[in-house]
PDB file of N, CA and C in Angstrom:
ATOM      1  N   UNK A   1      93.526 100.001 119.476  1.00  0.00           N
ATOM      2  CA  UNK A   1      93.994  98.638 119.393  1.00  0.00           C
ATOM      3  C   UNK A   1      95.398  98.575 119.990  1.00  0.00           C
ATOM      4  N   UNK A   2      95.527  97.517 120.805  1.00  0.00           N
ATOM      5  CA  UNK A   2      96.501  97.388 121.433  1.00  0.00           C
ATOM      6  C   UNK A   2      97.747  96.397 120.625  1.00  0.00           C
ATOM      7  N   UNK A   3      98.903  96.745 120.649  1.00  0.00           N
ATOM      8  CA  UNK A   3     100.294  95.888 119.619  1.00  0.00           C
ATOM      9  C   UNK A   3     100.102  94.544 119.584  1.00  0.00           C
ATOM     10  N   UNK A   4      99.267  93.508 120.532  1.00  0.00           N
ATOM     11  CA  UNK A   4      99.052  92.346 120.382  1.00  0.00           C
ATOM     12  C   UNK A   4      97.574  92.096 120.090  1.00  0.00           C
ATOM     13  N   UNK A   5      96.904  92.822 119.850  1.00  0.00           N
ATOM     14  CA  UNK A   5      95.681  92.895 119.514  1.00  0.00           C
ATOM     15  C   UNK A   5      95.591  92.159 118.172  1.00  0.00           C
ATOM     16  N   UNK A   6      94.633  90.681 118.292  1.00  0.00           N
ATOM     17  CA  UNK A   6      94.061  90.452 116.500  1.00  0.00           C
ATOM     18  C   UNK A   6      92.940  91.337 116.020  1.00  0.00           C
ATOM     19  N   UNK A   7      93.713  91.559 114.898  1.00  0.00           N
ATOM     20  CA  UNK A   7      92.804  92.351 113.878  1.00  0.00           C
ATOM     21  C   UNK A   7      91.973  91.819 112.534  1.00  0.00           C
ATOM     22  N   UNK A   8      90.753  91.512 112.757  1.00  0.00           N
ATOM     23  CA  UNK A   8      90.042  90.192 111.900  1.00  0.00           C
ATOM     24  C   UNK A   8      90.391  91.047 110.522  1.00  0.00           C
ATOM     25  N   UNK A   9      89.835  90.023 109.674  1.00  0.00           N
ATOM     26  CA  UNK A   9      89.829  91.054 108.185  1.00  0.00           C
ATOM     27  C   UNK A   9      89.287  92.066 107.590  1.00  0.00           C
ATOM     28  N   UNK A  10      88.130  91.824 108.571  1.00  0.00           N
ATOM     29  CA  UNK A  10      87.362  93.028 107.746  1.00  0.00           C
ATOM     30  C   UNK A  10      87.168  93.704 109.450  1.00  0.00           C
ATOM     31  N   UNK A  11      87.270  95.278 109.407  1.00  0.00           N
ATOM     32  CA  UNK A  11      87.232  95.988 110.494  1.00  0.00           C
ATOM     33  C   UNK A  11      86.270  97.034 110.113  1.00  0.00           C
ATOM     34  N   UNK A  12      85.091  97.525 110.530  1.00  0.00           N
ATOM     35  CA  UNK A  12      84.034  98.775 110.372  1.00  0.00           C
ATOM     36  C   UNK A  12      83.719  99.646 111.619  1.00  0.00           C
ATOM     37  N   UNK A  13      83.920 100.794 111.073  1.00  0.00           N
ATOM     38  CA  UNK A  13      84.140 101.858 111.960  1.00  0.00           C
ATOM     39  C   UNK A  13      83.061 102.739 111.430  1.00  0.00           C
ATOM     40  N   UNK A  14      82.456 103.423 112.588  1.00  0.00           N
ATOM     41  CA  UNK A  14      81.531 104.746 112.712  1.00  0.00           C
ATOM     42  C   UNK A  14      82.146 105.256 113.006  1.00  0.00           C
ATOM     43  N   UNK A  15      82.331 106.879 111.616  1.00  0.00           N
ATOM     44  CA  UNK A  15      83.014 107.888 112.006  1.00  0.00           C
ATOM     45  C   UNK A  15      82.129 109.058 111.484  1.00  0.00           C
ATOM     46  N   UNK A  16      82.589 109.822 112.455  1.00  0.00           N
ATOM     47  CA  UNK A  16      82.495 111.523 112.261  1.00  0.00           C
ATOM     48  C   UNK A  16      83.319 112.150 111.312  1.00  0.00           C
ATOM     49  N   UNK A  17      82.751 111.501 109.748  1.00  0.00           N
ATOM     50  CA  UNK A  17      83.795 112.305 108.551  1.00  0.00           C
ATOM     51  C   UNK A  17      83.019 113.200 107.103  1.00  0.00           C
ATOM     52  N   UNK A  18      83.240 113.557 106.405  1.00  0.00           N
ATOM     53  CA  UNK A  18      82.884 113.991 105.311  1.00  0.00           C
ATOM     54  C   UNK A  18      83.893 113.163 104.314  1.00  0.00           C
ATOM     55  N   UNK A  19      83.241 113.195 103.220  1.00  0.00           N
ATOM     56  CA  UNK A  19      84.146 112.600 102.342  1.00  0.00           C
ATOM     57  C   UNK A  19      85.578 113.949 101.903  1.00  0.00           C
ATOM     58  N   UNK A  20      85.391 114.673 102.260  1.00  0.00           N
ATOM     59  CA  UNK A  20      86.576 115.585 102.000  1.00  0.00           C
ATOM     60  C   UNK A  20      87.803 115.379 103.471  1.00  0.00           C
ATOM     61  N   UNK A  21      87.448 114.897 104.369  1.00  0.00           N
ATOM     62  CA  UNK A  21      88.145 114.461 105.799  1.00  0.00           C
ATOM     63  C   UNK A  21      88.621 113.212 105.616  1.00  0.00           C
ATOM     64  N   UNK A  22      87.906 112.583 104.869  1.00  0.00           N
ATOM     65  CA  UNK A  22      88.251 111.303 104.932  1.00  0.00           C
ATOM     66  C   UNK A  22      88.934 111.303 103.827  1.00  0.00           C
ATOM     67  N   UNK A  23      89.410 111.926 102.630  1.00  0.00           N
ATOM     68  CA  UNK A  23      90.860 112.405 101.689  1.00  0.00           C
ATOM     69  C   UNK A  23      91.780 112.710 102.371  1.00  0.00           C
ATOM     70  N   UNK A  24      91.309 113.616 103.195  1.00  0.00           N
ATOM     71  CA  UNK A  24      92.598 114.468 103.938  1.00  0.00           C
ATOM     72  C   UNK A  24      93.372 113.388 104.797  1.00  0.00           C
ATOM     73  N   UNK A  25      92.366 112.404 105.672  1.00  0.00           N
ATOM     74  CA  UNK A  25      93.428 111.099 106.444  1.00  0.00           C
ATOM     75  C   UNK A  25      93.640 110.465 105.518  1.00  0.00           C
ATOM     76  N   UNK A  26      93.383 110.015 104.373  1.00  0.00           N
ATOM     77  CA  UNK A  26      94.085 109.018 103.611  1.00  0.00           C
ATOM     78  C   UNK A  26      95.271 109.991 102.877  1.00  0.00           C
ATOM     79  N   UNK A  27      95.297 110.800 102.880  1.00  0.00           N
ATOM     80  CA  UNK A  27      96.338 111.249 101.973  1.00  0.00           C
ATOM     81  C   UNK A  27      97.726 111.027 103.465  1.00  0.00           C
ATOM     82  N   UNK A  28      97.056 111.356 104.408  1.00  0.00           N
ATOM     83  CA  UNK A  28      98.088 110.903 105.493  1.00  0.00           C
ATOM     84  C   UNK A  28      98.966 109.677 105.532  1.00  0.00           C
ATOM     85  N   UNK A  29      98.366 108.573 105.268  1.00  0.00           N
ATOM     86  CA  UNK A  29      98.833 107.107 104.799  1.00  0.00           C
ATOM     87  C   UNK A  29      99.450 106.814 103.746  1.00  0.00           C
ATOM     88  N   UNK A  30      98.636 108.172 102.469  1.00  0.00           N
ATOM     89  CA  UNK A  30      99.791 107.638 101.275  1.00  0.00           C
ATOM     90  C   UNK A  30      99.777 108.783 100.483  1.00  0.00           C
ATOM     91  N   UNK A  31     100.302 109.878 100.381  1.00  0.00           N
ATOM     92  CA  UNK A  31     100.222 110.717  99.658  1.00  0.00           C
ATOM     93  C   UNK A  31     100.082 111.227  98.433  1.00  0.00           C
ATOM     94  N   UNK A  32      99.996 109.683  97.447  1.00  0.00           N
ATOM     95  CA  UNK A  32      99.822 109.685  96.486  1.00  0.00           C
ATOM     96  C   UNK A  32      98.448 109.393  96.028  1.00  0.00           C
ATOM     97  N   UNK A  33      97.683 108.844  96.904  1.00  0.00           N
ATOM     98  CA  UNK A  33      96.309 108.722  96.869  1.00  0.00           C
ATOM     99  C   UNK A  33      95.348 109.900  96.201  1.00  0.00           C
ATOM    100  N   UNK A  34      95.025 109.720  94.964  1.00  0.00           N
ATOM    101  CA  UNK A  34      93.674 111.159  94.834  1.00  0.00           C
ATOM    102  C   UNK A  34      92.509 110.648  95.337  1.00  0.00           C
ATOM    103  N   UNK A  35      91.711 111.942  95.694  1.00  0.00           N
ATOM    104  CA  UNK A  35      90.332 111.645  96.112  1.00  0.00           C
ATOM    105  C   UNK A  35      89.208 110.447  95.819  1.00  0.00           C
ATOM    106  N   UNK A  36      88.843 109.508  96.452  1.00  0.00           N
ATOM    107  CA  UNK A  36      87.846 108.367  96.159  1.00  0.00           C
ATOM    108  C   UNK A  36      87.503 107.936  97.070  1.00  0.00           C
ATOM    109  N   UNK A  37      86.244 107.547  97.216  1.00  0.00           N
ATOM    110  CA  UNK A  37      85.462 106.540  98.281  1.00  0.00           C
ATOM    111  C   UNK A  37      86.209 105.432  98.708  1.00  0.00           C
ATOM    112  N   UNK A  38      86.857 105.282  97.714  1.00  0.00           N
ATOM    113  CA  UNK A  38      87.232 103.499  98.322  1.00  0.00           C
ATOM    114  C   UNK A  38      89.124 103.215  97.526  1.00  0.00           C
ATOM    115  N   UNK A  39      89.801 103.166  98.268  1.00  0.00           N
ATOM    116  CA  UNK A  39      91.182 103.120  98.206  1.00  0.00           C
ATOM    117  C   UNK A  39      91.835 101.420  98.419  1.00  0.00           C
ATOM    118  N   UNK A  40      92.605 100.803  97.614  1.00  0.00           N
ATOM    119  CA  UNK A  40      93.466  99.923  97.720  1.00  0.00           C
ATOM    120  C   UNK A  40      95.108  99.998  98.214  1.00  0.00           C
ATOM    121  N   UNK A  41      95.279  99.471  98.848  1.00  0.00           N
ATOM    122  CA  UNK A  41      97.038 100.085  98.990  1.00  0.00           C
ATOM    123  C   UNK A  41      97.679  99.010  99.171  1.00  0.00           C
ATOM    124  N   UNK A  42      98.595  98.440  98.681  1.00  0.00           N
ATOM    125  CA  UNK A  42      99.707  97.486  99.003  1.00  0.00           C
ATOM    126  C   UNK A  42     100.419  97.298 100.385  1.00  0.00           C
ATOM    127  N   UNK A  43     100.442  96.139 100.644  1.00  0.00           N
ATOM    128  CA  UNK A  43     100.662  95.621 101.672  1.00  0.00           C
ATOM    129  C   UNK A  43     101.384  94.232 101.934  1.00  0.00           C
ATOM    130  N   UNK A  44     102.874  94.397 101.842  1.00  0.00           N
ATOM    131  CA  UNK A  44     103.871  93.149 101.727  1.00  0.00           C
ATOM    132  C   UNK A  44     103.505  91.742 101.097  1.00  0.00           C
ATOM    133  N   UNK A  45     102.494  91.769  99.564  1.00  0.00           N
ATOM    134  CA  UNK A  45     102.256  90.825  98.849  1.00  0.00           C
ATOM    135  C   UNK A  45     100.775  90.953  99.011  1.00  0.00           C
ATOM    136  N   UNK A  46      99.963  91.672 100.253  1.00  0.00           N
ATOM    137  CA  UNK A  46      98.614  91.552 100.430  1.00  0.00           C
ATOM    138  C   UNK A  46      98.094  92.528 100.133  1.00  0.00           C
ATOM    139  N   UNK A  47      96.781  92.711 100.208  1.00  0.00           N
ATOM    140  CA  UNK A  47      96.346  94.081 100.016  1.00  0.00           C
ATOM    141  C   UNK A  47      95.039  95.059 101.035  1.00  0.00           C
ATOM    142  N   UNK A  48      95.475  96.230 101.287  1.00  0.00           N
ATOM    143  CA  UNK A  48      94.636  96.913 102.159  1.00  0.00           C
ATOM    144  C   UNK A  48      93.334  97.788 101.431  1.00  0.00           C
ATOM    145  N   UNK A  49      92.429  96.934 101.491  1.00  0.00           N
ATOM    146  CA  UNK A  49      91.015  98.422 101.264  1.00  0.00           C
ATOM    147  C   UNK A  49      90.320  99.115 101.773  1.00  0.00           C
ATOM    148  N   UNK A  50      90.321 100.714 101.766  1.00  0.00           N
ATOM    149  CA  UNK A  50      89.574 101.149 102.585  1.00  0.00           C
ATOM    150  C   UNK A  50      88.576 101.840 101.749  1.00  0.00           C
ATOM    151  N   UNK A  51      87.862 101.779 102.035  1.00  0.00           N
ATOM    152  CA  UNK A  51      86.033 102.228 101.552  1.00  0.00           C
ATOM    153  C   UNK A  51      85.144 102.876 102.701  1.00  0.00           C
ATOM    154  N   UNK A  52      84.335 104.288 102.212  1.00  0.00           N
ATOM    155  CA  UNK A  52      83.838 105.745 102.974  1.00  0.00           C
ATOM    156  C   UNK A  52      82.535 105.484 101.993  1.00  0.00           C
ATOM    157  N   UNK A  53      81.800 105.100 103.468  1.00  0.00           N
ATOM    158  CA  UNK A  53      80.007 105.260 102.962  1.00  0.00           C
ATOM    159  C   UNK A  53      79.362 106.140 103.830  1.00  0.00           C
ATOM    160  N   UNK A  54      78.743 107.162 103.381  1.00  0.00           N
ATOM    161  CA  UNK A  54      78.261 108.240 104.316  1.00  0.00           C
ATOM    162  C   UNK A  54      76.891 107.587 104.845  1.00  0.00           C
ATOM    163  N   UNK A  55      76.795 107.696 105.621  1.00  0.00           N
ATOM    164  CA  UNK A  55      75.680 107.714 106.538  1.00  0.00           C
ATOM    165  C   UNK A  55      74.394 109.347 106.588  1.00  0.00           C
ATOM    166  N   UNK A  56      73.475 108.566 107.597  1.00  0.00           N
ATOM    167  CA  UNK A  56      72.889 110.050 107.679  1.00  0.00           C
ATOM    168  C   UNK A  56      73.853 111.038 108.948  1.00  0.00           C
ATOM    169  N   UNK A  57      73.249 112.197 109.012  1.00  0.00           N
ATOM    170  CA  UNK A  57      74.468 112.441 109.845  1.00  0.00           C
ATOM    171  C   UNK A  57      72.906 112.552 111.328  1.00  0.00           C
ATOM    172  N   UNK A  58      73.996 112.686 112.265  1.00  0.00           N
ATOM    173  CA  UNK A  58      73.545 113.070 113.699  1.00  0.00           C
ATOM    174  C   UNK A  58      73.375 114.393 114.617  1.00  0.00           C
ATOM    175  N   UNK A  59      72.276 114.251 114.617  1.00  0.00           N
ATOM    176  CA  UNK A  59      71.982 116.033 114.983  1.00  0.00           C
ATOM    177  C   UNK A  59      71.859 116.407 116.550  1.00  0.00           C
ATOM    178  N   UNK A  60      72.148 117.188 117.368  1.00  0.00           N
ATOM    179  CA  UNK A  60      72.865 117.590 118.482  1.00  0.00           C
ATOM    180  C   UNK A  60      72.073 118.786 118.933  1.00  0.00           C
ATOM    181  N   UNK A  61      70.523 118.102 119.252  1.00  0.00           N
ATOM    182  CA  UNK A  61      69.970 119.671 119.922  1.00  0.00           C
ATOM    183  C   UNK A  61      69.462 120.451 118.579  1.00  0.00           C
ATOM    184  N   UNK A  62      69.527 121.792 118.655  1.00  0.00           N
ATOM    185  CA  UNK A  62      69.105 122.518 117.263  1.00  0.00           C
ATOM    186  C   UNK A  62      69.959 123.307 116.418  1.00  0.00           C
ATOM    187  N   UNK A  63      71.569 123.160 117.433  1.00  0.00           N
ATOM    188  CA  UNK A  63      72.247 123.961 116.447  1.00  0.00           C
ATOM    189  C   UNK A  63      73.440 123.142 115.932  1.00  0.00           C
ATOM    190  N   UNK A  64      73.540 121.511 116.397  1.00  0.00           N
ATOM    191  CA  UNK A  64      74.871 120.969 115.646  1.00  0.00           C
ATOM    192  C   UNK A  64      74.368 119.793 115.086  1.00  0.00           C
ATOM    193  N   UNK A  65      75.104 119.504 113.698  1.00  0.00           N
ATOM    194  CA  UNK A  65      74.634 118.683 112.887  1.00  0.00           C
ATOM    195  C   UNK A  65      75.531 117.584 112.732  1.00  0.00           C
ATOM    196  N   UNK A  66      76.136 116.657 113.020  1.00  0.00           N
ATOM    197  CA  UNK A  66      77.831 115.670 112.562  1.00  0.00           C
ATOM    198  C   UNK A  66      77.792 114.714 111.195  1.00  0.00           C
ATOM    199  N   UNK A  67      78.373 114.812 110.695  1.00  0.00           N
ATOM    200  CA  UNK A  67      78.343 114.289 109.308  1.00  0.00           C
ATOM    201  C   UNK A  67      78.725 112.615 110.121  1.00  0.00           C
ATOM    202  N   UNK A  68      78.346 111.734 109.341  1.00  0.00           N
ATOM    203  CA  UNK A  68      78.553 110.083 109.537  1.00  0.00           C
ATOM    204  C   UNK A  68      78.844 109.186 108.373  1.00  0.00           C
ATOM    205  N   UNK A  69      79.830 108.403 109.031  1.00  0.00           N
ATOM    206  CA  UNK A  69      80.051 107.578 108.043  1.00  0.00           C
ATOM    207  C   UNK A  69      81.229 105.960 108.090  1.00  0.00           C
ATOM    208  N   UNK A  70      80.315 105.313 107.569  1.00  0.00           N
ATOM    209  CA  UNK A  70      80.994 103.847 107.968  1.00  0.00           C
ATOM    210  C   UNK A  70      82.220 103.583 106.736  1.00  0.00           C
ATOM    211  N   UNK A  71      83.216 103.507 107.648  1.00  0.00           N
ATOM    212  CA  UNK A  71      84.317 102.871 107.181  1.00  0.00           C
ATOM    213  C   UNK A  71      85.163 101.955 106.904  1.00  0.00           C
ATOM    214  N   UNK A  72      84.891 100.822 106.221  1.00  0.00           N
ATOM    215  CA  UNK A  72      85.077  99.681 106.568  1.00  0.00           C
ATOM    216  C   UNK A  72      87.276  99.287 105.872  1.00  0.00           C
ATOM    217  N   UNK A  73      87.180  98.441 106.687  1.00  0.00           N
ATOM    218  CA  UNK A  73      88.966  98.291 106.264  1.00  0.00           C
ATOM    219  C   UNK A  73      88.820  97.068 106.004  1.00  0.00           C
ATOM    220  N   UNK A  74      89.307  96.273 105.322  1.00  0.00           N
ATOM    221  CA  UNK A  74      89.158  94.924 104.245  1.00  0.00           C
ATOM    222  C   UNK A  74      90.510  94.355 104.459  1.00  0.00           C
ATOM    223  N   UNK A  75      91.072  93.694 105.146  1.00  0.00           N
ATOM    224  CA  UNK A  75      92.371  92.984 104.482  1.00  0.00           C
ATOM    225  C   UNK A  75      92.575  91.550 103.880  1.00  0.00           C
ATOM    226  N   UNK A  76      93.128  91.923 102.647  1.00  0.00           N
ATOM    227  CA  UNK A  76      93.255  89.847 102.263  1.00  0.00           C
ATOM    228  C   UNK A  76      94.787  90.245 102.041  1.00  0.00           C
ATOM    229  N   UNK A  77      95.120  88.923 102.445  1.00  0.00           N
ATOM    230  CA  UNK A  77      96.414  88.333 102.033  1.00  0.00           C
ATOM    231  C   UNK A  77      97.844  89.147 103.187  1.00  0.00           C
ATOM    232  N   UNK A  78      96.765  89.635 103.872  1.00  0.00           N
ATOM    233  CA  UNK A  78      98.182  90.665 105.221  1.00  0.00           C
ATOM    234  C   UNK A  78      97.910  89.997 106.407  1.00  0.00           C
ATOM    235  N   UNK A  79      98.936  89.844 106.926  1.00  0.00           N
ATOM    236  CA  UNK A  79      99.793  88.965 107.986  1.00  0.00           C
ATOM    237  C   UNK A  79      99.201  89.722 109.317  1.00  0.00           C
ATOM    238  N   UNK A  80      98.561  89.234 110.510  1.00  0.00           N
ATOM    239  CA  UNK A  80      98.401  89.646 111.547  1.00  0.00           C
ATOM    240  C   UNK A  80      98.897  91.174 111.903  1.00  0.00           C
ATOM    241  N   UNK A  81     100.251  90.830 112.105  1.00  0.00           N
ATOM    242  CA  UNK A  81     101.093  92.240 112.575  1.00  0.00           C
ATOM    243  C   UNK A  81     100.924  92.852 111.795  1.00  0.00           C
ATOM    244  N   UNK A  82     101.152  93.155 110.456  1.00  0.00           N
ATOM    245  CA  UNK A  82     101.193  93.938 109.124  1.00  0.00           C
ATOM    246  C   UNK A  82      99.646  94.578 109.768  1.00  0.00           C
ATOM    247  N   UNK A  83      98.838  93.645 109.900  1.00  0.00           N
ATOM    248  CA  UNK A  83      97.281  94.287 110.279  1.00  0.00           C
ATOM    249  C   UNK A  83      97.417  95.322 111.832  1.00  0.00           C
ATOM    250  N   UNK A  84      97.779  94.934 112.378  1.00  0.00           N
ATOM    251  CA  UNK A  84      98.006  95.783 113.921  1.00  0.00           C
ATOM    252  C   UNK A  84      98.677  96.733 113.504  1.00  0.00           C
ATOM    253  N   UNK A  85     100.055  97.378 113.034  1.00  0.00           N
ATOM    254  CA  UNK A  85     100.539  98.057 112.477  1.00  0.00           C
ATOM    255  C   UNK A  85      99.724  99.125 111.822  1.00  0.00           C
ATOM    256  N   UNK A  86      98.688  98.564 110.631  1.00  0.00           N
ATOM    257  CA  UNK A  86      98.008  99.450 109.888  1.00  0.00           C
ATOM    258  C   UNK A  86      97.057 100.197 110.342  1.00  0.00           C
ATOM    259  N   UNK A  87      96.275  99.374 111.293  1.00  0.00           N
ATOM    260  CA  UNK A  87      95.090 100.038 112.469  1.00  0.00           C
ATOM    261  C   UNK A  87      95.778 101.071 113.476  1.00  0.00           C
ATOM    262  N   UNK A  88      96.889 101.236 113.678  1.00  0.00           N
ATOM    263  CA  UNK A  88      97.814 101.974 114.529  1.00  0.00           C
ATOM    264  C   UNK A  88      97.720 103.596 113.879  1.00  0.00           C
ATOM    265  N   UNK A  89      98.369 102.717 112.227  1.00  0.00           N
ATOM    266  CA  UNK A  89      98.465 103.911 111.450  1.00  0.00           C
ATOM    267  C   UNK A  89      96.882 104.242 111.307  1.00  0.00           C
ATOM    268  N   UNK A  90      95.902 103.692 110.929  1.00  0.00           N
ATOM    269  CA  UNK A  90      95.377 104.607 110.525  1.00  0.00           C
ATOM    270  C   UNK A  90      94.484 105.437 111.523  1.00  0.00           C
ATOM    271  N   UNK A  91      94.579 104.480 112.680  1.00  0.00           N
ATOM    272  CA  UNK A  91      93.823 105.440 113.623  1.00  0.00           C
ATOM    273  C   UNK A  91      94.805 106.422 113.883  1.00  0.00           C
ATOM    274  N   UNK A  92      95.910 106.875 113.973  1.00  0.00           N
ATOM    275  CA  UNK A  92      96.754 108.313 114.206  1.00  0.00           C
ATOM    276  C   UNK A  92      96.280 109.036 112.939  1.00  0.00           C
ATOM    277  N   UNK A  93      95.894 108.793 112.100  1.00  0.00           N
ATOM    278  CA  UNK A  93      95.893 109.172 110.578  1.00  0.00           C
ATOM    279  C   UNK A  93      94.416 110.092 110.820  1.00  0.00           C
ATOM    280  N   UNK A  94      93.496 109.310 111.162  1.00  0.00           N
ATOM    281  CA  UNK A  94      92.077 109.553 111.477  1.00  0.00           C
ATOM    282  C   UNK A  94      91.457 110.463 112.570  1.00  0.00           C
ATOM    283  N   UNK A  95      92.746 110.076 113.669  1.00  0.00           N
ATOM    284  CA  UNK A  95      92.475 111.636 114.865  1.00  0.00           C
ATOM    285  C   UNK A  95      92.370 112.750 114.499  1.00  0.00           C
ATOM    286  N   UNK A  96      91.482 113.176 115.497  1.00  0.00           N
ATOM    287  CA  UNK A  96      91.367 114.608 115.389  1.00  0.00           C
ATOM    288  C   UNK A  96      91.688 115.572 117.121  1.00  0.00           C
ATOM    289  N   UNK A  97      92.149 116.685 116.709  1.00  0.00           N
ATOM    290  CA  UNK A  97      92.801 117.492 118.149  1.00  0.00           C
ATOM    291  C   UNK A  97      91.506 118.176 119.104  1.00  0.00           C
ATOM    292  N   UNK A  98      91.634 118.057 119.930  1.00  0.00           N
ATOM    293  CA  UNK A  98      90.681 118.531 120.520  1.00  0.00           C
ATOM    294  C   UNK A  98      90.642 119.477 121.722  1.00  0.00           C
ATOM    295  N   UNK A  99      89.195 119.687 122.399  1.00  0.00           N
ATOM    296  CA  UNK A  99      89.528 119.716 123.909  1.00  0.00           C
ATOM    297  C   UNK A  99      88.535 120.777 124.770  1.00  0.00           C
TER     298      UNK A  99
END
């Protein structure tokens, strides 16, 4: 997403996560977060939810298997930018290194 990019309220993403990956990026965003499917976080009077529903996963030939899972991001009551901002963060949050 690009810095002038609108970001509707509700945003869902297909990802390549386990629910133990998907702790590990949220703890990136807030470190106080313990482990759960579905996280609330404050957001300048509004509020951010993110919620991890596994999917089936996707299989790759006969020897790779990818775990799946829809992620949906919820915002009420957060201000455009506040929203661009957060999609910034959490997609850096959510990368993975590669190559």
């Amino acid at each position: 997403m690009t810095s002038g990019a609108l970001v509707p309220d509700i945003v869902e993403k297909t990802m390549s996560a386990t629910p133990s990956e998907f702790h590990r990026s949220m703890a990136v965003l807030d470190a106080s977060l313990i482990p759960a499917l579905s996280h609330t976080l404050d957001s300048n009077g509004g509020r951010i939810i993110v919620a991890y529903e596994a999917l089936p996963s996707v299989t790759l030939g006969t020897l790779l298997a990818l775990p799946r899972a829809r992620v949906t991001v919820r915002f009420v009551g957060v201000p455009s930018a506040d929203r661009a901002q957060f999609m910034r963060r959490f997609d850096l949050a959510f990368q993975r290194g590669g190559g």
